[in-house]
N, C-alpha and C. Protein backbone atom coordinates (compact mmCIF):
# COMPACT_ATOMS: atom_id res chain seq x y z
N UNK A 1 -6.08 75.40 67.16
CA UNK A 1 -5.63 74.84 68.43
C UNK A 1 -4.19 75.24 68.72
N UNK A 2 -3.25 75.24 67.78
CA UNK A 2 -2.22 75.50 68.07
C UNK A 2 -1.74 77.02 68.34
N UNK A 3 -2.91 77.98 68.17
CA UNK A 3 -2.28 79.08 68.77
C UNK A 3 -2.68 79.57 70.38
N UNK A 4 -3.59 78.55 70.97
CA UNK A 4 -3.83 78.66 72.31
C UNK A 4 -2.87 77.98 72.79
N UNK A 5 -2.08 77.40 72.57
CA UNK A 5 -0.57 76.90 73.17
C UNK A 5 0.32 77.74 73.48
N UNK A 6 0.29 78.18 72.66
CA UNK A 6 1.36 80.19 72.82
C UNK A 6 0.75 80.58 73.68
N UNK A 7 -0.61 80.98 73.79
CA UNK A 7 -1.51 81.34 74.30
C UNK A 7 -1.49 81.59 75.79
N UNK A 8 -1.37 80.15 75.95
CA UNK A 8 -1.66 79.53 77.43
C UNK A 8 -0.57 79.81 77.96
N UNK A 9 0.57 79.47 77.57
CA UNK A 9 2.17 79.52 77.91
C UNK A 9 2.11 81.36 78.13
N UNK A 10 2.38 82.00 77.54
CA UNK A 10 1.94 82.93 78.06
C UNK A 10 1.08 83.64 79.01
N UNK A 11 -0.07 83.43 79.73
CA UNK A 11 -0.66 83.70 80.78
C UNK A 11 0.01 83.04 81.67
N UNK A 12 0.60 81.81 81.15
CA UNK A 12 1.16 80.99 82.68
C UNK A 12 2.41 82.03 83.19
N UNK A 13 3.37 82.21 82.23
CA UNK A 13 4.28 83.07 82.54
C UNK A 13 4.08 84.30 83.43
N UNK A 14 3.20 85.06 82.85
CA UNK A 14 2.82 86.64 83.64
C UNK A 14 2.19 86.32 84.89
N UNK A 15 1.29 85.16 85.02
CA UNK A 15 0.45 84.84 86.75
C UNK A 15 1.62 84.16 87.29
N UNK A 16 2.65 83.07 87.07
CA UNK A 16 3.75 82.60 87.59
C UNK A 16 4.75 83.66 87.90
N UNK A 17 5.09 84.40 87.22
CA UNK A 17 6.37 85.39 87.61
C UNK A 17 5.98 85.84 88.90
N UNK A 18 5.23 86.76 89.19
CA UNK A 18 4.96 87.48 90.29
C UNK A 18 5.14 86.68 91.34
N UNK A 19 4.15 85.20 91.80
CA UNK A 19 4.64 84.25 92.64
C UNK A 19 6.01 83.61 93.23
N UNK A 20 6.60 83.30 91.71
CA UNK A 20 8.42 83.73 92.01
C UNK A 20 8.83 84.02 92.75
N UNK A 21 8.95 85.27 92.29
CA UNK A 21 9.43 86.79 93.20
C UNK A 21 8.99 86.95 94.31
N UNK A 22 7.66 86.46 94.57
CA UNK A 22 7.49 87.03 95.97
C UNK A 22 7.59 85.81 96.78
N UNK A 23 8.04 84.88 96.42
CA UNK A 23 8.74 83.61 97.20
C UNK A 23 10.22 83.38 97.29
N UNK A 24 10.58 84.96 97.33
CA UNK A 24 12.07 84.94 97.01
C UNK A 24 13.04 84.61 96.03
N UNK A 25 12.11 84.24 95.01
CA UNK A 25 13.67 83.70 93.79
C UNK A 25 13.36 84.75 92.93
N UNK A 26 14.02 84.43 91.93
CA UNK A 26 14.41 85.05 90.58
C UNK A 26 13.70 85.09 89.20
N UNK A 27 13.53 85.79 88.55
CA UNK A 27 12.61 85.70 86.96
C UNK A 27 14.09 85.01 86.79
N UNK A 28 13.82 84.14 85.35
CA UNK A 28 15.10 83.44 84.69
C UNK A 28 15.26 84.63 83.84
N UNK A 29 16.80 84.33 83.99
CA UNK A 29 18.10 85.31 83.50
C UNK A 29 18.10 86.63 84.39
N UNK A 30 17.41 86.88 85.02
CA UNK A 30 18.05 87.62 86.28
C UNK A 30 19.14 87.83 86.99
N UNK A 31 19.91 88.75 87.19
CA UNK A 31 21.49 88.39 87.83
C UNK A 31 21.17 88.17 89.17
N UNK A 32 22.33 87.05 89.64
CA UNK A 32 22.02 86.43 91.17
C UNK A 32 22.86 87.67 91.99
N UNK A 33 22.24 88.18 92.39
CA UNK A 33 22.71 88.92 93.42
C UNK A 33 23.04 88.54 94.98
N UNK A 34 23.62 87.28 95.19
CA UNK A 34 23.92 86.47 96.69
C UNK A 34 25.46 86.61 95.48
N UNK A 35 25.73 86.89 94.07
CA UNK A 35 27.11 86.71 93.91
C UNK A 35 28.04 88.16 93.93
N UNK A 36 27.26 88.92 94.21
CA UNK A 36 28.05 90.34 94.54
C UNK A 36 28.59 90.30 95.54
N UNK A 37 30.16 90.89 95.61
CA UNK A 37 30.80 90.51 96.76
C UNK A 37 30.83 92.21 97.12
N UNK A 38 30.34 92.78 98.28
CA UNK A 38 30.61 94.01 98.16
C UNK A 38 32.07 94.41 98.54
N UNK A 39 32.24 95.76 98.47
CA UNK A 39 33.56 96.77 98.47
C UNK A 39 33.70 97.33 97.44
N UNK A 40 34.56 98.27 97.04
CA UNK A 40 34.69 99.70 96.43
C UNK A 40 35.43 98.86 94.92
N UNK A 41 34.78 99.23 94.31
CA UNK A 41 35.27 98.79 92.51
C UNK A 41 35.28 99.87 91.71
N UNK A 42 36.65 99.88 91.08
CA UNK A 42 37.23 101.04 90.25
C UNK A 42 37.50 100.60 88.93
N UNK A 43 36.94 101.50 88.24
CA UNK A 43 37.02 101.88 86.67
C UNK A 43 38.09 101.48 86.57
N UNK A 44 38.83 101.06 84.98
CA UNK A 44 39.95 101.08 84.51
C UNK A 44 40.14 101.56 83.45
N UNK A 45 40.67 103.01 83.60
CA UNK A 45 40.15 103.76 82.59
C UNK A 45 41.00 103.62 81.17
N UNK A 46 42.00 102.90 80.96
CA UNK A 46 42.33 102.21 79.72
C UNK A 46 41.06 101.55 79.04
N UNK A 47 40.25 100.95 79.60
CA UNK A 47 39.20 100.19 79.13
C UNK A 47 38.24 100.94 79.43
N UNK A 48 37.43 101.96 80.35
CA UNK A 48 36.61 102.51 80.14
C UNK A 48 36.36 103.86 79.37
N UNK A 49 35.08 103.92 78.27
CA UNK A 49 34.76 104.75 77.71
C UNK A 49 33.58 105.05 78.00
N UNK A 50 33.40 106.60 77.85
CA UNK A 50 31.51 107.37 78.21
C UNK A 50 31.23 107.77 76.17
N UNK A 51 30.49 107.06 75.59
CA UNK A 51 29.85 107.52 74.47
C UNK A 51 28.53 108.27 74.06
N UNK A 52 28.96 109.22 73.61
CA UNK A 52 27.68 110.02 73.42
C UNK A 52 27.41 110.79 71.92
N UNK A 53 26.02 110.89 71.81
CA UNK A 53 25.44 110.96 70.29
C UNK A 53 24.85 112.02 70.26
N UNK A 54 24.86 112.91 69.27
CA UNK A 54 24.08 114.14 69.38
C UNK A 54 23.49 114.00 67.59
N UNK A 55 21.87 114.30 67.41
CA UNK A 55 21.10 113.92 66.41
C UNK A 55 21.16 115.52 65.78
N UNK A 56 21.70 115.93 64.85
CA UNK A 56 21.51 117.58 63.91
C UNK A 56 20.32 117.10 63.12
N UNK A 57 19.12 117.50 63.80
CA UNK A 57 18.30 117.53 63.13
C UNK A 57 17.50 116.28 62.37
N UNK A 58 17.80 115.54 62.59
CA UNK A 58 17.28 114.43 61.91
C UNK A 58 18.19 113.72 60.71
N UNK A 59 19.22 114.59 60.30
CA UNK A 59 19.72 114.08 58.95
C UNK A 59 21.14 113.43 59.49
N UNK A 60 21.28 113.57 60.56
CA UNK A 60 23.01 112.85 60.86
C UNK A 60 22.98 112.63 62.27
N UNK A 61 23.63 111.63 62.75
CA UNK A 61 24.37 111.74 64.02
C UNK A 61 25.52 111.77 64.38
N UNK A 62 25.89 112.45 65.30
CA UNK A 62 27.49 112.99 65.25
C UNK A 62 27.86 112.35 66.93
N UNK A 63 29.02 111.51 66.94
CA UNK A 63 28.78 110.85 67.89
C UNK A 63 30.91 111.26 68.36
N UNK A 64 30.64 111.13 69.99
CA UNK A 64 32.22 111.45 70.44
C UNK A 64 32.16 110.57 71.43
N UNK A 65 33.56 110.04 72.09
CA UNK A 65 34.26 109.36 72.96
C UNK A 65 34.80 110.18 73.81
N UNK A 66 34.75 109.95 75.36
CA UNK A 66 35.84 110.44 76.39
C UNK A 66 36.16 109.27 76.70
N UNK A 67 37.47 109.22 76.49
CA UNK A 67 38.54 108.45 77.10
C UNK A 67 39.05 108.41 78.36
N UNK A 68 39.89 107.85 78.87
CA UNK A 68 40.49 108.05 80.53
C UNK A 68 39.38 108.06 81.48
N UNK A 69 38.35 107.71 81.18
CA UNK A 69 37.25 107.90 82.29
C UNK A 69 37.40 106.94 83.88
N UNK A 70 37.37 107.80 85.16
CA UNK A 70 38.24 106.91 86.48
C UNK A 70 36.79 106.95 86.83
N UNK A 71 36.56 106.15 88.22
CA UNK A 71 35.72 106.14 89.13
C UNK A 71 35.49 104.90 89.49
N UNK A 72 34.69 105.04 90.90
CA UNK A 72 34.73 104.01 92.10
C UNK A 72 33.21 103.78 92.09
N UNK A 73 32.72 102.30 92.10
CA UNK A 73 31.42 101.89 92.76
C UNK A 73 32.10 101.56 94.20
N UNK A 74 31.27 101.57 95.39
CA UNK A 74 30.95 101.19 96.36
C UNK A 74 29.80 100.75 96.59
N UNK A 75 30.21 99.11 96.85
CA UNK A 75 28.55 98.72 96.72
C UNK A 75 28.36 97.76 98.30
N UNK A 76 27.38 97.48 98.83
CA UNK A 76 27.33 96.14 99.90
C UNK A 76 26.01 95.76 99.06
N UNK A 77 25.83 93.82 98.83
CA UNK A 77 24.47 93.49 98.21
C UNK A 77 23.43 93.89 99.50
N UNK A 78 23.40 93.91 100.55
CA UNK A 78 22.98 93.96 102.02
C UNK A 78 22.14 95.00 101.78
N UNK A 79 22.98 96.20 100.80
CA UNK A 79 22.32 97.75 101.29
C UNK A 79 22.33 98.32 100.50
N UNK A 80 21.51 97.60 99.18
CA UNK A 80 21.57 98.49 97.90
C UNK A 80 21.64 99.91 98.15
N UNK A 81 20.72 100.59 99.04
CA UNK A 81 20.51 101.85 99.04
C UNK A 81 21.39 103.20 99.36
N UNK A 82 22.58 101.87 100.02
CA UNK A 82 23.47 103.03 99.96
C UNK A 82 24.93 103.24 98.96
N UNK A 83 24.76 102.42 98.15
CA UNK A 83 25.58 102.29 96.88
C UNK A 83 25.90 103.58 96.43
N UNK A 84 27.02 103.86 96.15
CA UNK A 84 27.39 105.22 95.69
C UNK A 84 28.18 105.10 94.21
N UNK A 85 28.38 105.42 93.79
CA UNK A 85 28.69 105.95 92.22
C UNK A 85 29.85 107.19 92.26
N UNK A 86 31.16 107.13 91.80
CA UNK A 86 32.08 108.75 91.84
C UNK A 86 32.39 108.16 90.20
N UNK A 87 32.06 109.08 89.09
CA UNK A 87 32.63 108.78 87.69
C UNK A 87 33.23 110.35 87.19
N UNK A 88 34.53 110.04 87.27
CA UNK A 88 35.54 111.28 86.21
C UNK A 88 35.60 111.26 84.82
N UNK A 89 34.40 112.30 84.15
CA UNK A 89 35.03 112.00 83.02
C UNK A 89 35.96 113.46 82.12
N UNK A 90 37.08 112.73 81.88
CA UNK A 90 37.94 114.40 81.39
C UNK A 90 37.38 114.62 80.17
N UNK A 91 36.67 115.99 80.25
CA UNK A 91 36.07 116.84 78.94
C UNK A 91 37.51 116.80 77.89
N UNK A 92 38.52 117.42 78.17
CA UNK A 92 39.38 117.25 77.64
C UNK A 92 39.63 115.60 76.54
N UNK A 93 39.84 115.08 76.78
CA UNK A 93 39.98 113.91 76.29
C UNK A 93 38.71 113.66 75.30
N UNK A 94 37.99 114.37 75.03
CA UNK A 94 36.92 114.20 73.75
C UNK A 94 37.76 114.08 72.35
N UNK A 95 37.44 112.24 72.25
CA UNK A 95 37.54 112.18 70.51
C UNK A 95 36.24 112.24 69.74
N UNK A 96 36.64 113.22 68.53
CA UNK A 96 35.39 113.42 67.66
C UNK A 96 35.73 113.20 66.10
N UNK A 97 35.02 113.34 65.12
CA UNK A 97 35.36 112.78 64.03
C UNK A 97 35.62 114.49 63.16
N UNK A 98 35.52 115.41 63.54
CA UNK A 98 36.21 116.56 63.36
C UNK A 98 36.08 117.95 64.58
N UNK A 99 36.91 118.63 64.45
CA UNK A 99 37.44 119.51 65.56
C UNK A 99 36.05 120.10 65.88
């Protein structure tokens, strides 16, 4: 008996979600998007980093940092679709764990 409890709770979830959503709200833990304030938001590139991993073969991963990375979101919540993205990242500025 007690594993049709999981059970049940589960189907309720997957036939409930969809209803949700299409009554306008939110799955829980969803970000509220009525709290996006739009206008143009810029990187701070003291604090932003682009990390990337490259796999040799299976036996290691060798992984580097660009630093100084700038760029602007422009967003309105109104118009997702026209959200734009500009990200600088200086090749130069690659830290690696040898040359």
């Amino acid at each position: 008996m007690r594993r049709i409890v999981p059970l049940a709770a589960l189907a309720l979830a997957v036939v409930a979600t969809p209803i949700v959503l299409a009554q306008g709200g939110s799955a829980p833990g969803a970000p509220d998007k009525t709290r996006v304030t739009a206008g143009t938001y810029a990187a701070d590139a003291g604090h932003t980093m682009v990390v990337w991993e490259v796999d040799h073969l299976g036996f290691s991963k060798y992984t580097g940092i660009f630093g100084d990375v700038t760029g602007t979101l422009v967003i309105d919540p109104k118009n997702l679709a026209a959200a734009k993205v500009d990200v600088t990242i200086p090749v130069a500025k690659v830290t690696t764990a040898s040359a």
